[in-house]
PDB file of N, CA and C in Angstrom:
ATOM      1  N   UNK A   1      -5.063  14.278 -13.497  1.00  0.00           N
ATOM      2  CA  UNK A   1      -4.043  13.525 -14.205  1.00  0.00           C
ATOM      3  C   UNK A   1      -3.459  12.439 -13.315  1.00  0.00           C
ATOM      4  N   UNK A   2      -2.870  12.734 -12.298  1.00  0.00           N
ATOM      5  CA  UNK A   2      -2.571  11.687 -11.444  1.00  0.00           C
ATOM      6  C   UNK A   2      -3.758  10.852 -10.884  1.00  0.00           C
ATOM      7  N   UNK A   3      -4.445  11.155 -10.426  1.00  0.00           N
ATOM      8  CA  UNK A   3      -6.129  10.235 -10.309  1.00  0.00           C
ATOM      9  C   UNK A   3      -6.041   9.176 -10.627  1.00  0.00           C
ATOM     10  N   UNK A   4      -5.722   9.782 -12.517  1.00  0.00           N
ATOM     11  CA  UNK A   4      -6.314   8.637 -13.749  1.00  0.00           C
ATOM     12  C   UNK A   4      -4.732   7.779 -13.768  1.00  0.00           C
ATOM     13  N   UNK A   5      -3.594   7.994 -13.421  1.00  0.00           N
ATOM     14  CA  UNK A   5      -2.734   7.455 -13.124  1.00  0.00           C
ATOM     15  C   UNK A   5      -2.971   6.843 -12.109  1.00  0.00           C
ATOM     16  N   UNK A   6      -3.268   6.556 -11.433  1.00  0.00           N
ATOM     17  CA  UNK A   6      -3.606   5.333  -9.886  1.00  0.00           C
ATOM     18  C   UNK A   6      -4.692   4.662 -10.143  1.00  0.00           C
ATOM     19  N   UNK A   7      -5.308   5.448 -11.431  1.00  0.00           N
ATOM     20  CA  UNK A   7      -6.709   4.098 -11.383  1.00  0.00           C
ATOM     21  C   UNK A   7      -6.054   3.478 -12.622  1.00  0.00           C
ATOM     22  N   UNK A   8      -5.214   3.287 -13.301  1.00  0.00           N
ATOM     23  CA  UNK A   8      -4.762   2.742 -14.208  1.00  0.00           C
ATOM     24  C   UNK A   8      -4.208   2.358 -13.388  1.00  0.00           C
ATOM     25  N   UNK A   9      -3.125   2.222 -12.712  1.00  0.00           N
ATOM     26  CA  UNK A   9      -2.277   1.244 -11.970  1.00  0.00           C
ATOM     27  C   UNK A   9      -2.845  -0.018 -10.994  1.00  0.00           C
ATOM     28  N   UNK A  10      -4.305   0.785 -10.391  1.00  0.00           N
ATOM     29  CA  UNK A  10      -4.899  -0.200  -9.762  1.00  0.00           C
ATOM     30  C   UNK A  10      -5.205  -1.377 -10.095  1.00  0.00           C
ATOM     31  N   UNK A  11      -6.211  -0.882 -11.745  1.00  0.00           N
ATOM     32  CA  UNK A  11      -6.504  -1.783 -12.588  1.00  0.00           C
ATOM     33  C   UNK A  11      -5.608  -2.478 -13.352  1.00  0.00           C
ATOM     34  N   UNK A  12      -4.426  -2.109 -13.706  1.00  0.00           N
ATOM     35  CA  UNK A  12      -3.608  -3.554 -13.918  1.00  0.00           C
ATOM     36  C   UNK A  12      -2.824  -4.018 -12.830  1.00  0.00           C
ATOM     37  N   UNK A  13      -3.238  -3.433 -11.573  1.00  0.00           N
ATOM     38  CA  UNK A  13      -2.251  -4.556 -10.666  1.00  0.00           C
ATOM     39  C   UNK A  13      -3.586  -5.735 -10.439  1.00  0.00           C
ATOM     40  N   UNK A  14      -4.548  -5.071  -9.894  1.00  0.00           N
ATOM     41  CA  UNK A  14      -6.213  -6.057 -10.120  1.00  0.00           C
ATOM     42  C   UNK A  14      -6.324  -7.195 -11.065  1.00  0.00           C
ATOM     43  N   UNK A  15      -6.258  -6.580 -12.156  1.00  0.00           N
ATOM     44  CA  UNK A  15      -5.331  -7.394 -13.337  1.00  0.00           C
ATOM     45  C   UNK A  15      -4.783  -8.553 -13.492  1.00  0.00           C
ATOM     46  N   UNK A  16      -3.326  -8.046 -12.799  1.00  0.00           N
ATOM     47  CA  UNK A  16      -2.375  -9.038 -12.831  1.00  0.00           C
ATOM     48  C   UNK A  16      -2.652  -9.923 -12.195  1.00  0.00           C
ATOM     49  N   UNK A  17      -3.461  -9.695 -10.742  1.00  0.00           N
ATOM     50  CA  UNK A  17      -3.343 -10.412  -9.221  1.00  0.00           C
ATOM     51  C   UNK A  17      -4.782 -11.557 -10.005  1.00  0.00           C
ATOM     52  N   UNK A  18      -5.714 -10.912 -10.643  1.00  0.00           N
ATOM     53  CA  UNK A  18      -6.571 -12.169 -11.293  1.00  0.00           C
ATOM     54  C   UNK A  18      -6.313 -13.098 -12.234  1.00  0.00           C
ATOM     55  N   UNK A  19      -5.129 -12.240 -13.097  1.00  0.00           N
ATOM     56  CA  UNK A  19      -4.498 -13.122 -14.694  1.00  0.00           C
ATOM     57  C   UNK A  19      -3.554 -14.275 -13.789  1.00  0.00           C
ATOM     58  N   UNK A  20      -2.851 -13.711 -12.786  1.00  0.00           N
ATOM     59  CA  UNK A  20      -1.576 -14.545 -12.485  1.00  0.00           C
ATOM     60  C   UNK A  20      -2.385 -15.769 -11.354  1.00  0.00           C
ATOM     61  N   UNK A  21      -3.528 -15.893 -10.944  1.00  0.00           N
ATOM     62  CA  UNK A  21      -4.282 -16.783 -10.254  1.00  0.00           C
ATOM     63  C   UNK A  21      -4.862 -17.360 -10.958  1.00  0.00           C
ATOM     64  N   UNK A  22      -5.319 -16.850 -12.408  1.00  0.00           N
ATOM     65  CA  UNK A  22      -6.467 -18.523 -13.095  1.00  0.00           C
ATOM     66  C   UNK A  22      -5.222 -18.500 -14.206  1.00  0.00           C
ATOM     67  N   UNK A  23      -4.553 -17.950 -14.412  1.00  0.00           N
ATOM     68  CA  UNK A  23      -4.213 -18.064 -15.830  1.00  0.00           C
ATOM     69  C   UNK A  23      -2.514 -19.756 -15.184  1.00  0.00           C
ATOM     70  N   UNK A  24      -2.753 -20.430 -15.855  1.00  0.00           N
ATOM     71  CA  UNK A  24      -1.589 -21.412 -15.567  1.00  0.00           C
ATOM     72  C   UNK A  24      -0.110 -20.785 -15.504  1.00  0.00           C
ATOM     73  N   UNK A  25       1.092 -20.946 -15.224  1.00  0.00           N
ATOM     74  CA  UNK A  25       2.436 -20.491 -15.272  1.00  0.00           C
ATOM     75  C   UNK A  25       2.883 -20.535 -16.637  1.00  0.00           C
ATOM     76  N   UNK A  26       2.293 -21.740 -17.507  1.00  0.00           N
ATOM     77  CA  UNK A  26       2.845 -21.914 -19.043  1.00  0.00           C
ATOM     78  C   UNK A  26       2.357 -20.971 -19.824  1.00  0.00           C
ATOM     79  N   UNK A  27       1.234 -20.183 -19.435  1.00  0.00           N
ATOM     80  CA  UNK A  27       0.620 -19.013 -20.519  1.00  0.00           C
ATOM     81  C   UNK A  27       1.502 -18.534 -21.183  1.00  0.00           C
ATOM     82  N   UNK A  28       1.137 -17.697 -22.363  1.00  0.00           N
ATOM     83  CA  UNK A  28       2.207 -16.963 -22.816  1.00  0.00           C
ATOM     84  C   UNK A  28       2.238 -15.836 -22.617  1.00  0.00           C
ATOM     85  N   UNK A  29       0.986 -15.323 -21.892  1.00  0.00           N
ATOM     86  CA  UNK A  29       0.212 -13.736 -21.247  1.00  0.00           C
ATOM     87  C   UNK A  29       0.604 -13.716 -20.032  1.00  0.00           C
ATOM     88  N   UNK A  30       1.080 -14.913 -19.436  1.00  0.00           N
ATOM     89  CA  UNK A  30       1.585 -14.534 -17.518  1.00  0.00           C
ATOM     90  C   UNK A  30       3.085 -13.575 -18.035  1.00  0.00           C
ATOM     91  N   UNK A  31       3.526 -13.110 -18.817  1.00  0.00           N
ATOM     92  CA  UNK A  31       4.348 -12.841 -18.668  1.00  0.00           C
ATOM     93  C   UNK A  31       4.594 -10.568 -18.666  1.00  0.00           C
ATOM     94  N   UNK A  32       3.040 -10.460 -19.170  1.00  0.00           N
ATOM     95  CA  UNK A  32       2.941  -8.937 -19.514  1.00  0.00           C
ATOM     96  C   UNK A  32       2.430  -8.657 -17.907  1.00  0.00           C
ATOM     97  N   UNK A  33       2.185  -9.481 -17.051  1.00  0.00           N
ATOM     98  CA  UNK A  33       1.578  -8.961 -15.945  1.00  0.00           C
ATOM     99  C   UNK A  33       2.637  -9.201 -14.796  1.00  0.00           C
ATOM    100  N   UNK A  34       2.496  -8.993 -13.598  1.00  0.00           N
ATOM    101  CA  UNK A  34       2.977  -8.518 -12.149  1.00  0.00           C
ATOM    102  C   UNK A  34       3.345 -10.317 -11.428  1.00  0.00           C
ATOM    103  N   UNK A  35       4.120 -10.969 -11.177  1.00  0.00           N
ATOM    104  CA  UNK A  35       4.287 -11.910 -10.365  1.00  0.00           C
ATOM    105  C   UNK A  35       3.234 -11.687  -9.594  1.00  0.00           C
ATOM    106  N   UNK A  36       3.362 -13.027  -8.750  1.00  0.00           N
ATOM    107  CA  UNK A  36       1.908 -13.817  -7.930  1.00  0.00           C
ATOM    108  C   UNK A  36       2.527 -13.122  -6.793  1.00  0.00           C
ATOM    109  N   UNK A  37       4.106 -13.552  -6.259  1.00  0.00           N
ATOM    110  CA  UNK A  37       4.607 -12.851  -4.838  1.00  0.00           C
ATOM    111  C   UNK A  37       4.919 -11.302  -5.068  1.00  0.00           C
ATOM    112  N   UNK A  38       4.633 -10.535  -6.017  1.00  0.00           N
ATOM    113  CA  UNK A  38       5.060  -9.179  -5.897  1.00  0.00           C
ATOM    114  C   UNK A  38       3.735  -8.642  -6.089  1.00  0.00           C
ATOM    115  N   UNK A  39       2.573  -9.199  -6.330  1.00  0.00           N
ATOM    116  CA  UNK A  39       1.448  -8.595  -6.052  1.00  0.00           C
ATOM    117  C   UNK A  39       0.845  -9.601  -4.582  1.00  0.00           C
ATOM    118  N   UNK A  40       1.446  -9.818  -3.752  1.00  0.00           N
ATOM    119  CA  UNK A  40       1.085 -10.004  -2.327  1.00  0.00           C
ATOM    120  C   UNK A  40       2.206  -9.434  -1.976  1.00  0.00           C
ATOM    121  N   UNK A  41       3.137  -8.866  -2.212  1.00  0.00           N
ATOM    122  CA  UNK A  41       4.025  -7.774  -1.361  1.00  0.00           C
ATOM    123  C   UNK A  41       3.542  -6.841  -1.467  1.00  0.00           C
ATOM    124  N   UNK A  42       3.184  -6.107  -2.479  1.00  0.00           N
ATOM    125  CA  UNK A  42       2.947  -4.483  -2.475  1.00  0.00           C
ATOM    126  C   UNK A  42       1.890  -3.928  -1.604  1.00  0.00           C
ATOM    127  N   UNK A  43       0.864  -4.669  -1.575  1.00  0.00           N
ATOM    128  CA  UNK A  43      -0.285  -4.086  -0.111  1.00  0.00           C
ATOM    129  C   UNK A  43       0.599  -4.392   1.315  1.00  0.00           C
ATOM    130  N   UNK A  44       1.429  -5.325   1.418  1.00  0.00           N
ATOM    131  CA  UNK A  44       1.881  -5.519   2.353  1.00  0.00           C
ATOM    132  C   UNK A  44       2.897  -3.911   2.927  1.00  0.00           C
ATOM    133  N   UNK A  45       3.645  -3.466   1.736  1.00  0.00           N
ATOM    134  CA  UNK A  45       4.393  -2.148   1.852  1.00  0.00           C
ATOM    135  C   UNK A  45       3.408  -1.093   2.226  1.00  0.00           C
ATOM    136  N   UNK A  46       2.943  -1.016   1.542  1.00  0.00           N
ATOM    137  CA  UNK A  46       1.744   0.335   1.612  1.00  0.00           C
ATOM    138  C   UNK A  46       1.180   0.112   3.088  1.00  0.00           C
ATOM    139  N   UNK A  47       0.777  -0.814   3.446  1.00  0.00           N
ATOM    140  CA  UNK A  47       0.354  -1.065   5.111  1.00  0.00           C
ATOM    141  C   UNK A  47       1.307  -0.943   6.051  1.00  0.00           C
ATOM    142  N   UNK A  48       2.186  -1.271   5.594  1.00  0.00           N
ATOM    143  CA  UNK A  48       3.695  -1.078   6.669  1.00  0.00           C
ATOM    144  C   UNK A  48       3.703   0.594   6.663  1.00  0.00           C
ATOM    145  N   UNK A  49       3.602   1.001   5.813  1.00  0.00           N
ATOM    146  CA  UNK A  49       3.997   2.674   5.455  1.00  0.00           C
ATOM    147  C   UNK A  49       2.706   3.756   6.196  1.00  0.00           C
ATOM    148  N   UNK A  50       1.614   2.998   5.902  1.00  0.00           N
ATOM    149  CA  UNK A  50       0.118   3.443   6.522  1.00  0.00           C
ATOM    150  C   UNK A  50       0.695   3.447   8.333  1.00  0.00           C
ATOM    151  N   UNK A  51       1.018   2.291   8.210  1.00  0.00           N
ATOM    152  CA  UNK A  51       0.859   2.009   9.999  1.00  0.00           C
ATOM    153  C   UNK A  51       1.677   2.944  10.338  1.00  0.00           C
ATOM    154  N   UNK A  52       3.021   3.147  10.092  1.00  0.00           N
ATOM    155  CA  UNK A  52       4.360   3.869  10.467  1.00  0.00           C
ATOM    156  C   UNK A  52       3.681   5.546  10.186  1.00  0.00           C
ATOM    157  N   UNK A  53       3.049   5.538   9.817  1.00  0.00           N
ATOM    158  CA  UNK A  53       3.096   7.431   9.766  1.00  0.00           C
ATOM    159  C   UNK A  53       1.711   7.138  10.348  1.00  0.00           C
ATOM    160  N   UNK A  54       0.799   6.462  11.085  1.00  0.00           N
ATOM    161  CA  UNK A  54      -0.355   6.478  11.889  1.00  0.00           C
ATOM    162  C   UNK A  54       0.345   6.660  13.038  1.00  0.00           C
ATOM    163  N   UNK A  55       1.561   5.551  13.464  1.00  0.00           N
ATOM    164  CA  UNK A  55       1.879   5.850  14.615  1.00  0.00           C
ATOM    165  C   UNK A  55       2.925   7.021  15.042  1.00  0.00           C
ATOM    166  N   UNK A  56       3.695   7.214  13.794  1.00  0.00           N
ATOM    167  CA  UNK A  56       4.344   8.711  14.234  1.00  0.00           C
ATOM    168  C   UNK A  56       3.227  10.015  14.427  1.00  0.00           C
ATOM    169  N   UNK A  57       1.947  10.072  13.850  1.00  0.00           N
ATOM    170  CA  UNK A  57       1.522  11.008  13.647  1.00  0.00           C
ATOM    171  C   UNK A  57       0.483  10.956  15.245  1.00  0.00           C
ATOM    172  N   UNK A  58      -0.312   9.800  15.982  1.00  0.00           N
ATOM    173  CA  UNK A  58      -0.427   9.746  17.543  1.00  0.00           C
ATOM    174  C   UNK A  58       0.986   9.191  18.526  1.00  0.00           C
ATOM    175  N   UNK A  59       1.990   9.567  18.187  1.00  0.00           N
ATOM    176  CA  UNK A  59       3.107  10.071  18.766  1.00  0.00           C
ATOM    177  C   UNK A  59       3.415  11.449  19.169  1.00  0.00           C
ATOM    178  N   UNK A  60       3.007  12.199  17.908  1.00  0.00           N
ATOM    179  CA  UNK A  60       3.284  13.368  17.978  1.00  0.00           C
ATOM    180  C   UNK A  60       1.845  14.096  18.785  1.00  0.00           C
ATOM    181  N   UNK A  61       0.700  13.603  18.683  1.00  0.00           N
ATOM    182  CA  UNK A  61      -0.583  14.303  19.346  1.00  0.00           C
ATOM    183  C   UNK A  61       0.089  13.925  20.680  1.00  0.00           C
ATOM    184  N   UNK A  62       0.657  12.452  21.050  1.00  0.00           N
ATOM    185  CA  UNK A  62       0.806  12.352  22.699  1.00  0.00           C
ATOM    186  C   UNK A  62       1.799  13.744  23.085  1.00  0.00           C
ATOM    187  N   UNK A  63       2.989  13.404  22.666  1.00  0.00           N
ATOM    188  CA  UNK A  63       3.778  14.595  22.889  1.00  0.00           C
ATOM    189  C   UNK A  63       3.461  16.147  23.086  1.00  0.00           C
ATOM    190  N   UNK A  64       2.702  16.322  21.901  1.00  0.00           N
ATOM    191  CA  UNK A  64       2.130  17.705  21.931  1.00  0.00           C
ATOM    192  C   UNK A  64       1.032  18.241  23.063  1.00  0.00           C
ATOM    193  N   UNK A  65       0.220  16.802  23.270  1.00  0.00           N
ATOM    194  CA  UNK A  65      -0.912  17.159  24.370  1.00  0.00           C
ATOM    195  C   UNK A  65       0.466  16.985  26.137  1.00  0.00           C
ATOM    196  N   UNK A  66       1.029  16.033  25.937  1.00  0.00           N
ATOM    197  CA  UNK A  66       1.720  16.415  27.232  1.00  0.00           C
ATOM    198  C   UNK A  66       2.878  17.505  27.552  1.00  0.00           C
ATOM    199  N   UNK A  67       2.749  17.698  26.271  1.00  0.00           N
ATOM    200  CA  UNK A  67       3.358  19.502  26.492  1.00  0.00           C
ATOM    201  C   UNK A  67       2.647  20.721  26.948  1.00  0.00           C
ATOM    202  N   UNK A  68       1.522  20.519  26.403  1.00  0.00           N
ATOM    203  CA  UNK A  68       0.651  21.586  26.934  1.00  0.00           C
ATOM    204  C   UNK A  68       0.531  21.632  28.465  1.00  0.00           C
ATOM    205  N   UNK A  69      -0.120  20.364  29.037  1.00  0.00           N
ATOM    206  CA  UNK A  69      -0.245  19.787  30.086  1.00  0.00           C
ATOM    207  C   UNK A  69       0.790  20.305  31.312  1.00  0.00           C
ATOM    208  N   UNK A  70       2.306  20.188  30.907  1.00  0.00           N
ATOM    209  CA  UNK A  70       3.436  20.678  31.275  1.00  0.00           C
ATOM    210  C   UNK A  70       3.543  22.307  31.341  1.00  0.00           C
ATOM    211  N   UNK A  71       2.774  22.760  30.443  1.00  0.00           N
ATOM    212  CA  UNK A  71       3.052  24.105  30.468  1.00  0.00           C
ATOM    213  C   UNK A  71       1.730  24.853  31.189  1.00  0.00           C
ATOM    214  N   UNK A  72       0.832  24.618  31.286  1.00  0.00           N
ATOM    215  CA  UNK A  72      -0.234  24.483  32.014  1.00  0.00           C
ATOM    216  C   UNK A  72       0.199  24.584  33.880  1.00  0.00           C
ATOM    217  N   UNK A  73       0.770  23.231  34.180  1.00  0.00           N
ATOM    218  CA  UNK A  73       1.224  23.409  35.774  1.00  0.00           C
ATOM    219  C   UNK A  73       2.375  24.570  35.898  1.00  0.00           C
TER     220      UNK A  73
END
């Protein structure tokens, strides 16, 4: 169920990001889809969010391996 919820979302943000690039600003259809700058923000979030729990998560391996290390001597 959720799956088919993210591939529906994909496909109309995909969507939007192609309607809102050929389709002109005067359409009368630019308006059911996603802005031009809020579909170049949202990968931008999701990457900010990717990076931030990549680097907390080899934060926590450094820590954990120089704990051992510590407990070791």
């Amino acid at each position: 169920m959720i799956l088919s919820i993210f591939t529906a979302l994909f496909f109309y943000y995909t969507l939007s990001m192609i309607i809102t690039i050929f389709l002109p600003v005067e359409s009368e259809l630019i308006w059911y889809f996603l802005p031009l700058n809020l579909t170049i923000q949202l990968p931008v979030v999701g990457l900010l969010l990717f990076l931030a729990c990549m680097g907390t998560a080899i934060s926590v391996l450094i820590i954990k391996q120089q704990y051992l290390v510590q407990k070791d001597n």
